[in-house]
C-alpha atoms as a PDB file:
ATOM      1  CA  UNK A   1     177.137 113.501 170.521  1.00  0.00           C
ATOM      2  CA  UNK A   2     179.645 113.030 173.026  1.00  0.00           C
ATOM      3  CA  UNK A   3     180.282 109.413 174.532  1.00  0.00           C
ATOM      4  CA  UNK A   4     178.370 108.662 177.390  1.00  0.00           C
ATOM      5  CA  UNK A   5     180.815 108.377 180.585  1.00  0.00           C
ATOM      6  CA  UNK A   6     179.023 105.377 181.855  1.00  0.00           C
ATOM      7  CA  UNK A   7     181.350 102.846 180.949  1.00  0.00           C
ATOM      8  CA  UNK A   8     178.290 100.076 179.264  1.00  0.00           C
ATOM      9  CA  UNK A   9     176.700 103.009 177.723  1.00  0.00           C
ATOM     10  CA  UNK A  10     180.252 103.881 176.117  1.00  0.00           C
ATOM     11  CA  UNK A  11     180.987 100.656 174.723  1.00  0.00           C
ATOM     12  CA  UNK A  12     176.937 100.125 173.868  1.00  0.00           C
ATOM     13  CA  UNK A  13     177.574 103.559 171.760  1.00  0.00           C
ATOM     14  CA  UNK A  14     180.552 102.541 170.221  1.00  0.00           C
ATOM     15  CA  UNK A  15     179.015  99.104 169.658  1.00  0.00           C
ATOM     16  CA  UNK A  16     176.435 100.610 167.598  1.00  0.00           C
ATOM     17  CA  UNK A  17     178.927 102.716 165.662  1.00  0.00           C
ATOM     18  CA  UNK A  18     180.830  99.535 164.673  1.00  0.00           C
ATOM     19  CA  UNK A  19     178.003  97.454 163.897  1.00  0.00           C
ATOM     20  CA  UNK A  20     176.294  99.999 161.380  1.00  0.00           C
ATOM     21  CA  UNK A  21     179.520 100.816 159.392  1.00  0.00           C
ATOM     22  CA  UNK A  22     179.881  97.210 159.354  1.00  0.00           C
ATOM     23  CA  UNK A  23     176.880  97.316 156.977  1.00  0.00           C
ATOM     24  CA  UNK A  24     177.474  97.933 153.356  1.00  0.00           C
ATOM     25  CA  UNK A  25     177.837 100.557 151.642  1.00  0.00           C
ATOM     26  CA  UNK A  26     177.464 101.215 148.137  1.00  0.00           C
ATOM     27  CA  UNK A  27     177.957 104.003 146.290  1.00  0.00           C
ATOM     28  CA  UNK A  28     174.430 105.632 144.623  1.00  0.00           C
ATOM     29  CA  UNK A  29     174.958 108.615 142.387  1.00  0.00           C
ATOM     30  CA  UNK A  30     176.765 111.691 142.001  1.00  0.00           C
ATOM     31  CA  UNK A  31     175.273 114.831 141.136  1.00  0.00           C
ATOM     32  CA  UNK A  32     176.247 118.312 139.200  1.00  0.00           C
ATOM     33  CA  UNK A  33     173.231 119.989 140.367  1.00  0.00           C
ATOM     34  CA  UNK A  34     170.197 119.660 142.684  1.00  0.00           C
ATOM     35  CA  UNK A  35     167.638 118.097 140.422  1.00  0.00           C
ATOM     36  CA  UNK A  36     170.276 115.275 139.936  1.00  0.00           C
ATOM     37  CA  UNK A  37     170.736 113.749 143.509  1.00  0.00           C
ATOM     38  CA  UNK A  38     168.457 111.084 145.343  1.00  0.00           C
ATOM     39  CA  UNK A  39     165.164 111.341 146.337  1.00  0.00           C
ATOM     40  CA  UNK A  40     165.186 113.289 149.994  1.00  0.00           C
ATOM     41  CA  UNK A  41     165.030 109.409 152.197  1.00  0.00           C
ATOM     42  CA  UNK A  42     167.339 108.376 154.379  1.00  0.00           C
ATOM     43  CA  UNK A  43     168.763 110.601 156.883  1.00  0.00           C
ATOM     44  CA  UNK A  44     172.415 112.390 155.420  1.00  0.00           C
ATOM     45  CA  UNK A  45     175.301 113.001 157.116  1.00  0.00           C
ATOM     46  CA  UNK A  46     177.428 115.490 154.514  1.00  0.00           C
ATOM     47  CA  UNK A  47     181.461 115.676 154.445  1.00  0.00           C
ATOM     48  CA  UNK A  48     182.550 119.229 154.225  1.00  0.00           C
ATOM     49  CA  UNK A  49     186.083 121.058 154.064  1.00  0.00           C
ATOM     50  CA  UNK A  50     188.534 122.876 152.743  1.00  0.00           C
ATOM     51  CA  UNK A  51     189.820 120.928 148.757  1.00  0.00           C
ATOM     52  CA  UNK A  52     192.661 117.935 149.853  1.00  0.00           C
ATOM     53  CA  UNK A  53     191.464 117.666 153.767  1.00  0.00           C
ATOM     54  CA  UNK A  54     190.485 114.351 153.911  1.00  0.00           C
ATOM     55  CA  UNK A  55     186.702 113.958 153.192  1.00  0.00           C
ATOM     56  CA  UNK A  56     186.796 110.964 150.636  1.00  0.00           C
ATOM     57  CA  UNK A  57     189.747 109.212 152.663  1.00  0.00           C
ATOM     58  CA  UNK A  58     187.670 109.498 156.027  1.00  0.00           C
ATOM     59  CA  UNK A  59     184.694 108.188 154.507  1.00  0.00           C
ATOM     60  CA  UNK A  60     187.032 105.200 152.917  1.00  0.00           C
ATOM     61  CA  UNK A  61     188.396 104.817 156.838  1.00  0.00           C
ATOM     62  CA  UNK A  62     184.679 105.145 158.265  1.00  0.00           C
ATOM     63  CA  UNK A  63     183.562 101.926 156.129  1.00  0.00           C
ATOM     64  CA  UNK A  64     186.614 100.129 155.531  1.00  0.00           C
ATOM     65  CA  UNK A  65     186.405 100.087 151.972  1.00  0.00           C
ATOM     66  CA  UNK A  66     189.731 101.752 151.019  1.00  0.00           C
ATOM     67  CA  UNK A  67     188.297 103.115 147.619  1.00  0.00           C
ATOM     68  CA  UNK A  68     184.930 103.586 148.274  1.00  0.00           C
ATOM     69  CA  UNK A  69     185.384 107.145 147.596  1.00  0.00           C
ATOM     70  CA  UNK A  70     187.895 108.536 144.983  1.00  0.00           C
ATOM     71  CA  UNK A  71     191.062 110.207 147.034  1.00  0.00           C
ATOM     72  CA  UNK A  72     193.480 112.133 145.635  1.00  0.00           C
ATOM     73  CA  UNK A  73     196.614 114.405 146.408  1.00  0.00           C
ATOM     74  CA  UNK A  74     195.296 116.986 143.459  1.00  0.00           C
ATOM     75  CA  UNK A  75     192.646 119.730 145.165  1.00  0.00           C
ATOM     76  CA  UNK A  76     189.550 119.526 143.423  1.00  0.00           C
ATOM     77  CA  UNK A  77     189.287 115.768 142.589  1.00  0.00           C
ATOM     78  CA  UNK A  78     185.571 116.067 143.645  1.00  0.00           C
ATOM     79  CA  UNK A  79     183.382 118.020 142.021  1.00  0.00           C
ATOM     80  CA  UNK A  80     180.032 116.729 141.736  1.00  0.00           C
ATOM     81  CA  UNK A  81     178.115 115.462 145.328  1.00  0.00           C
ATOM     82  CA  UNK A  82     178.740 111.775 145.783  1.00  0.00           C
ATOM     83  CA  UNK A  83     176.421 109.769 147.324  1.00  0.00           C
ATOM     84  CA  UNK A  84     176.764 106.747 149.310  1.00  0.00           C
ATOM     85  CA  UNK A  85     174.193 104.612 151.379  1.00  0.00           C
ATOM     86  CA  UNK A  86     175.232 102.790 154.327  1.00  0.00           C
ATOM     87  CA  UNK A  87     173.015  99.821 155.096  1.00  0.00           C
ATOM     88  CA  UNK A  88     169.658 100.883 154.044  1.00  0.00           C
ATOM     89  CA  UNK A  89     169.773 103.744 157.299  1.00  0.00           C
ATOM     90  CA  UNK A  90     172.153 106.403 156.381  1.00  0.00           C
ATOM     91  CA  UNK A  91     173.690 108.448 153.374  1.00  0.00           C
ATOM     92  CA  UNK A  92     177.181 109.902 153.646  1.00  0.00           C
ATOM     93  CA  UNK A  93     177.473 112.736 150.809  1.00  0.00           C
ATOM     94  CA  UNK A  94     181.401 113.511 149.899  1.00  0.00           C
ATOM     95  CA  UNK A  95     181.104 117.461 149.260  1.00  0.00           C
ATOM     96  CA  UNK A  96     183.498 118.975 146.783  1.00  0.00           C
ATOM     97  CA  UNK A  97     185.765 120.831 148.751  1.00  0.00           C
ATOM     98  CA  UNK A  98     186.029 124.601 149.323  1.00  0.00           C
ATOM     99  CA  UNK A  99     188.392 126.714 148.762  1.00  0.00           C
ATOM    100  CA  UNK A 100     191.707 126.350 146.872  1.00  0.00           C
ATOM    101  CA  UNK A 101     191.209 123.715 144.105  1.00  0.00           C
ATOM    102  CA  UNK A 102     193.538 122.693 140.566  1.00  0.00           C
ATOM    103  CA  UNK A 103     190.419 123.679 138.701  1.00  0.00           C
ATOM    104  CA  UNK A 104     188.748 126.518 136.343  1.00  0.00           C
ATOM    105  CA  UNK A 105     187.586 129.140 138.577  1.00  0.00           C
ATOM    106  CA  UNK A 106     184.114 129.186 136.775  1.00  0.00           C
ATOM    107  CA  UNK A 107     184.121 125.452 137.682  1.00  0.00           C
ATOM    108  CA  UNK A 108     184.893 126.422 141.065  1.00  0.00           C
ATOM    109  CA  UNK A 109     182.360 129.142 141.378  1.00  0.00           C
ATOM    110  CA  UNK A 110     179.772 126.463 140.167  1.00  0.00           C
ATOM    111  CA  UNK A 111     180.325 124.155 142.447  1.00  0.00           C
ATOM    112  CA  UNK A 112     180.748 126.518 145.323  1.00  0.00           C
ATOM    113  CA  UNK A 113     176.918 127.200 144.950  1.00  0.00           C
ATOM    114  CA  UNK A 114     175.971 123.916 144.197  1.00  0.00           C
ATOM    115  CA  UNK A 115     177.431 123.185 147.797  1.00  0.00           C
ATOM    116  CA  UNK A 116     176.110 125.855 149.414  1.00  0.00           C
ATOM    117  CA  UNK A 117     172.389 124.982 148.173  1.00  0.00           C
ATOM    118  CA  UNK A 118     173.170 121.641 149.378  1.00  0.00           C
ATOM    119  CA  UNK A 119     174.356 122.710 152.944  1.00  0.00           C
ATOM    120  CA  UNK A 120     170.931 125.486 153.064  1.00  0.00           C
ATOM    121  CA  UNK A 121     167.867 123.232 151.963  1.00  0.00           C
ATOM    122  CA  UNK A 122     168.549 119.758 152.365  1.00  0.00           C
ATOM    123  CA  UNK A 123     165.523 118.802 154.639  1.00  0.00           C
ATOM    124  CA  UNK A 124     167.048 115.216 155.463  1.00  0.00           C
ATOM    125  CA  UNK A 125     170.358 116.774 156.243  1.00  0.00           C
ATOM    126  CA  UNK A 126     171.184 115.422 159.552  1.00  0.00           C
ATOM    127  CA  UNK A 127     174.812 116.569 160.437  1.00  0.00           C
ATOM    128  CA  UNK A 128     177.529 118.170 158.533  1.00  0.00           C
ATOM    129  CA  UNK A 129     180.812 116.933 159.649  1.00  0.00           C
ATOM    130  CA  UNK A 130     183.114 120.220 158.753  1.00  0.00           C
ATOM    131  CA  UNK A 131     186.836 118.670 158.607  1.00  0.00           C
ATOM    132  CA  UNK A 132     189.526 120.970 159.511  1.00  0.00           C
ATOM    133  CA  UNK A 133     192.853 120.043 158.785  1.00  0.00           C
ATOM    134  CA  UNK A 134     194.788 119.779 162.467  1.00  0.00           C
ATOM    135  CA  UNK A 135     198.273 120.791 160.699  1.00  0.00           C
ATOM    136  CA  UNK A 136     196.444 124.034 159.790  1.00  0.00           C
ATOM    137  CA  UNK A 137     193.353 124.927 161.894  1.00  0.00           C
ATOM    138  CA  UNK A 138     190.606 126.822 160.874  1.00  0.00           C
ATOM    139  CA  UNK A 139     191.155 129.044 157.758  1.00  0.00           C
ATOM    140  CA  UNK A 140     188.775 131.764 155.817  1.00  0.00           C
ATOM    141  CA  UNK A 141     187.302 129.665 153.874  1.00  0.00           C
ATOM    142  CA  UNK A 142     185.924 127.136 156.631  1.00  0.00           C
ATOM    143  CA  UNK A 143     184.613 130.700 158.353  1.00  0.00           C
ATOM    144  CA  UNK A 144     182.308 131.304 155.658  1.00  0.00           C
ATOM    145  CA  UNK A 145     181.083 128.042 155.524  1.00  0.00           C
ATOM    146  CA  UNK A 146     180.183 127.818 159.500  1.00  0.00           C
ATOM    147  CA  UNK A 147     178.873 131.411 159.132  1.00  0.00           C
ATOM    148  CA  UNK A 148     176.707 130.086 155.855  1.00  0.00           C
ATOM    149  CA  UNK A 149     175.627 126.742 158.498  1.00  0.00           C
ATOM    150  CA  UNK A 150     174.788 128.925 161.393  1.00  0.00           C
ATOM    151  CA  UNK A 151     172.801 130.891 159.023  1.00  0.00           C
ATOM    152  CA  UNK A 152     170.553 128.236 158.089  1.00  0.00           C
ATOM    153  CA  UNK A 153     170.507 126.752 161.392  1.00  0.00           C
ATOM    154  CA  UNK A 154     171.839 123.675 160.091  1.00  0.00           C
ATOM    155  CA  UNK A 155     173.645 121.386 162.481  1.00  0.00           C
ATOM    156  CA  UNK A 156     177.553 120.674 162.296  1.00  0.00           C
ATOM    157  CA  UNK A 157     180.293 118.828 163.541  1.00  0.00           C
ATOM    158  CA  UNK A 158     183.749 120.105 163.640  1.00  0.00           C
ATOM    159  CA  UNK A 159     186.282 116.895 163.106  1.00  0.00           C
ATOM    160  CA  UNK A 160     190.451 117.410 162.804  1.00  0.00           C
ATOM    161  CA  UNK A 161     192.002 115.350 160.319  1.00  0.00           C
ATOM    162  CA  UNK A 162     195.448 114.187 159.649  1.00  0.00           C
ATOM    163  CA  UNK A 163     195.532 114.656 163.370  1.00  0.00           C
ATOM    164  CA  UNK A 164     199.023 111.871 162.936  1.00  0.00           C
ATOM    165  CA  UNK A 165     201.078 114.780 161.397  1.00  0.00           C
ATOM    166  CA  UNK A 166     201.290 116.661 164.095  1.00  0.00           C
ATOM    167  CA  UNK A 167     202.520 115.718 167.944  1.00  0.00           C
ATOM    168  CA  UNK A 168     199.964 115.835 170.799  1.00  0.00           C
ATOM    169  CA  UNK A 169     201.412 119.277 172.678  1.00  0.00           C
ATOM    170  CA  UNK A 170     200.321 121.294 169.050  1.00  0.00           C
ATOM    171  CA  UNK A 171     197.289 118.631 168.631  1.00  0.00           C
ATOM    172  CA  UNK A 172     195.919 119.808 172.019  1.00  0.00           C
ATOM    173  CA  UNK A 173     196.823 123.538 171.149  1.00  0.00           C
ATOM    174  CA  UNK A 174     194.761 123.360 168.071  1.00  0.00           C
ATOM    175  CA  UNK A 175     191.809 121.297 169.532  1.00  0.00           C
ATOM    176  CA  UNK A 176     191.636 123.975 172.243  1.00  0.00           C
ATOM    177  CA  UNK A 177     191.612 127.382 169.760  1.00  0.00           C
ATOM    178  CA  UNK A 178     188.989 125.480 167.475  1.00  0.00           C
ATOM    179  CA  UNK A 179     186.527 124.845 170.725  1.00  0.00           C
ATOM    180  CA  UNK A 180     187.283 128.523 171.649  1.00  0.00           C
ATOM    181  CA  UNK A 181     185.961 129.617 168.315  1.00  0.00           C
ATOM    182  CA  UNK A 182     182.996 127.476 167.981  1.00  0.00           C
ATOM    183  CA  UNK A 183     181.664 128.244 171.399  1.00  0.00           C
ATOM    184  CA  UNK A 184     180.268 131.779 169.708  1.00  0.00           C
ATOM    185  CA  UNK A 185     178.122 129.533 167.281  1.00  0.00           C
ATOM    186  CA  UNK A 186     175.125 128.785 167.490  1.00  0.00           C
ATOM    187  CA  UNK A 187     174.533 125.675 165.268  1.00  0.00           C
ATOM    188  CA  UNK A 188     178.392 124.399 165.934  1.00  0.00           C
ATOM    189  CA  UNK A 189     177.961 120.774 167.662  1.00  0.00           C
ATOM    190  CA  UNK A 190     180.157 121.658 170.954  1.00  0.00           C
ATOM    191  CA  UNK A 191     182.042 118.153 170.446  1.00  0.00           C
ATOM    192  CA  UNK A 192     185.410 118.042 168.342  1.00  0.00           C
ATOM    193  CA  UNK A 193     186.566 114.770 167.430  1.00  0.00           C
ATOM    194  CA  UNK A 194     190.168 114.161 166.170  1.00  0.00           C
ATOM    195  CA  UNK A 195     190.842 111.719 163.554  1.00  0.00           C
ATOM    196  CA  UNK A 196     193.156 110.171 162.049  1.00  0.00           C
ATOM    197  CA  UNK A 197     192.610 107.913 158.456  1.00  0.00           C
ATOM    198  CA  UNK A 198     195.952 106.509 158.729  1.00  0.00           C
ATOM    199  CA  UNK A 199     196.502 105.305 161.791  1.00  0.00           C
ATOM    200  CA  UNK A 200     192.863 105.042 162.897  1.00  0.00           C
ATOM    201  CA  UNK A 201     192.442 107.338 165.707  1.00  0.00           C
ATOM    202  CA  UNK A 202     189.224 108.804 166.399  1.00  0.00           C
ATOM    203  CA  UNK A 203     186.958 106.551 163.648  1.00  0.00           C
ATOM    204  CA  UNK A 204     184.921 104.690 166.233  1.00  0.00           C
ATOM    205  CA  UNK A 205     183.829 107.775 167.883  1.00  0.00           C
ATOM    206  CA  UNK A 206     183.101 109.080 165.146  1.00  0.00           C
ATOM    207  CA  UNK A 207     181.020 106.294 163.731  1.00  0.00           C
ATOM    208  CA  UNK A 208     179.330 106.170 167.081  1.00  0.00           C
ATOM    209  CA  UNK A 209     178.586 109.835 166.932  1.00  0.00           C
ATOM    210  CA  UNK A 210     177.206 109.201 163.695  1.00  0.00           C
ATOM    211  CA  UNK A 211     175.604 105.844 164.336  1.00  0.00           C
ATOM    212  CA  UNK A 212     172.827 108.321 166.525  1.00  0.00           C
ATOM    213  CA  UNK A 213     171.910 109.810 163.898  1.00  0.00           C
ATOM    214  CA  UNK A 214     170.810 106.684 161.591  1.00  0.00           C
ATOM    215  CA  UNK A 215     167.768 105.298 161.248  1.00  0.00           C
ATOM    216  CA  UNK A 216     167.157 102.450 164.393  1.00  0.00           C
ATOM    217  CA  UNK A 217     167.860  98.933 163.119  1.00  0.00           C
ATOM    218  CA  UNK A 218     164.926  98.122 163.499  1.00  0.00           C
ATOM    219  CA  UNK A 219     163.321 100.515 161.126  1.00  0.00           C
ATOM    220  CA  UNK A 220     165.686  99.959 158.482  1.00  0.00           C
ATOM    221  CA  UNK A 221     164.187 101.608 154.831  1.00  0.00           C
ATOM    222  CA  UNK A 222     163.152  98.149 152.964  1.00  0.00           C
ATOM    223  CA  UNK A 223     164.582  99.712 149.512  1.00  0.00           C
END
């Protein structure tokens, strides 16, 4: 989703962004392994990336609860899938990351694939918002992962982090080479949103973008 350029349907869209992450949200289970995770309900929206990009402090800056998720400056902090559902009409999974992580590399390996099943047959999987660090770009590692996505056909969302580390001249540079790249994909969303978990840039869109893919209000899931 891109914002509508009508100026109502704008705010309407970021309106409904707001509102929903407004809701609460509560943290529901983590999970080493597929038979371990919630029942397949509510639609998902899944945080994946490179270890140390910014998933759990995005999600923290998406809600507003500053330790919703677990953050850390150590790759590798998450290694199960974490779970969280936002008001009753979404679930936001934290992925462990890919890549370079402090870990064991069998732990790594196992984790790898418990990702990858994830990303592959989740039937409720709505979106996966692949975060690329803007300092950096996309690397290897977040390759294979669109490559595994496209794959599958599964739907995903490209979204810069950290985008207040870098100035606006290399921001720009970076946001064009990443469109550039993604415009060969075929399951790549065509929208890049840049965010920042510090300062705030970029969260309402992104809530709004996200906000689309919720269940209505009005349908809310009474458990």
């Amino acid at each position: 989703m891109s914002l509508p350029e009508d100026e109502a349907e704008r705010t309407a869209a970021l309106d409904a962004g707001r509102r929903l992450f407004a809701s609460s949200c509560r943290f529901v289970m983590g999970g080493a392994d597929l038979a371990a995770i919630p029942a397949a309900v509510l639609p998902e929206i899944a945080f994946a990336g490179r270890s140390n990009v910014g998933k759990s402090s995005l999600i923290n800056a998406l809600t507003g609860q500053n330790a919703l998720a677990r953050t850390s400056n150590t790759p590798g902090r998450t290694q199960q899938l974490n779970f969280f559902d936002l008001g009753g009409r979404l679930m936001l999974v934290d992925l462990p990351g890919h890549g370079f992580a402090q870990a064991p590399k069998g732990l790594v390996e196992r984790w790898t694939r418990l990702v990858n099943a994830y990303l592959k047959g989740r039937p409720v999987l709505k979106r996966t918002c692949l975060l690329i660090d803007a300092r950096h770009g996309i690397k290897d590692n977040d390759r294979e992962v669109m490559a595994l996505l496209d794959k599958a056909a599964q739907s995903y969302q490209l979204v810069l982090t950290k985008t207040d580390k870098i100035g606006p001249t290399l921001l720009a540079e970076r946001r064009a080479a990443v469109a550039a790249e993604i415009a060969r994909r075929p399951a790549s969303h065509p929208v890049i949103i840049s965010t920042s978990s510090a300062t705030g840039d970029g969260i309402a869109e992104l809530r709004a973008a996200l906000a689309a893919l919720a269940i209505p209000a009005s349908r809310e899931n009474p458990t």
